[in-house]
Protein backbone atom coordinates (compact mmCIF):
# COMPACT_ATOMS: atom_id res chain seq x y z
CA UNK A 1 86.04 118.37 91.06
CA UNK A 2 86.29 119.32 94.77
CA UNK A 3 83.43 116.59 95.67
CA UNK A 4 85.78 113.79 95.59
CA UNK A 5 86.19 115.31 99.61
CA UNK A 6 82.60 115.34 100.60
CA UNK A 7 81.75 112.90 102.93
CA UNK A 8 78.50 111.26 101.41
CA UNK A 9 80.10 108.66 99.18
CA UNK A 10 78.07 109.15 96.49
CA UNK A 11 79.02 112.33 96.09
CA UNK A 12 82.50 111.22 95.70
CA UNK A 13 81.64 109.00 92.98
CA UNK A 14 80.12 111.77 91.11
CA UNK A 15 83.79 113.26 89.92
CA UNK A 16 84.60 109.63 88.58
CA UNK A 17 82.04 109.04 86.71
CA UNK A 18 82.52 113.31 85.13
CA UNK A 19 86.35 111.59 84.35
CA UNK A 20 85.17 108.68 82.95
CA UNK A 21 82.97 110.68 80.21
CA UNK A 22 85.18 113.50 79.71
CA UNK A 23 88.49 111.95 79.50
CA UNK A 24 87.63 110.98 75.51
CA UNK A 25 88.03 114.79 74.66
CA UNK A 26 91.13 115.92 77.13
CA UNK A 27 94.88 115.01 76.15
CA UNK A 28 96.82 113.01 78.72
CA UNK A 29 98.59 116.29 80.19
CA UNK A 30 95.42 117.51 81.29
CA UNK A 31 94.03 114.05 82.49
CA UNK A 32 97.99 113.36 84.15
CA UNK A 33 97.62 117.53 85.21
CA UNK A 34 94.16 117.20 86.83
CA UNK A 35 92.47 113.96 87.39
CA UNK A 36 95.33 111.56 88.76
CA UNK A 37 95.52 113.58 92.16
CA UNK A 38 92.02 112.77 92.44
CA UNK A 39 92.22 109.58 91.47
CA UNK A 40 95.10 108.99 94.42
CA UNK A 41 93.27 110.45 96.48
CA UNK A 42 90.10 108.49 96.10
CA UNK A 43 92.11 105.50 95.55
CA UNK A 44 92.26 105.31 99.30
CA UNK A 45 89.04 105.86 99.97
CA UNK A 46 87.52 103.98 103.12
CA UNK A 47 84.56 102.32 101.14
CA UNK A 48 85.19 99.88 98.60
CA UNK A 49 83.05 101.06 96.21
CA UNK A 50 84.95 104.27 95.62
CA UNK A 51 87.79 102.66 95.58
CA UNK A 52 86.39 99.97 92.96
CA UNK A 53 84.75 102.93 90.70
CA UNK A 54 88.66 104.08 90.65
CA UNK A 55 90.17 101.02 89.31
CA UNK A 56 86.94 101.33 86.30
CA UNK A 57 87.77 104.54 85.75
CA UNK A 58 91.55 104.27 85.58
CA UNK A 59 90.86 101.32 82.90
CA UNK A 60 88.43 104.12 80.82
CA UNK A 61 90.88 107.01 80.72
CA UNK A 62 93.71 104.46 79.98
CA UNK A 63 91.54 103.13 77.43
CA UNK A 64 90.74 106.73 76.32
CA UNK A 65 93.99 107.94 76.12
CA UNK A 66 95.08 105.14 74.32
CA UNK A 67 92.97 106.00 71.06
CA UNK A 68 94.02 109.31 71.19
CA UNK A 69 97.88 108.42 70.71
C-alpha cells in the first residue's frame, strides 16, 4: 500500500483500485485501521483523477461494508 506516494499517478491509483476489490472480505476495523489514511491522503491528491478514483472507491467500501453489517 505504500504506492499511494509514488509520483507517477497511476501508480497511485493502483492501491485504490486493490481497496476497492478487497474491501468485500475485510471488516470495517481493518478498512477504518488501514485504508482511510490512504484514502486522506490521496484525497488531496494534485490530479483530479486520483482524487475522483477516491470518491468511487469510498462509495465501494461504504457499499461493501454495508452488506457485511
Amino acid at each position: 500500500m505504500c504506492q499511494h506516494t509514488e509520483p507517477n499517478y497511476l501508480h497511485r491509483l493502483t492501491p485504490l483500485f486493490f481497496m476497492a476489490i478487497i474491501s468485500e472480505n475485510l471488516t470495517g476495523d481493518v478498512v477504518k485501521a488501514h485504508f482511510l489514511p490512504v484514502l486522506q491522503t490521496l484525497s488531496k491528491d494534485k490530479v483530479a483523477n486520483i482524487r475522483m478514483n477516491v470518491a468511487k472507491s469510498i462509495q465501494i467500501l461504504g457499499i461493501n461494508l454495508k452488506a457485511a453489517v
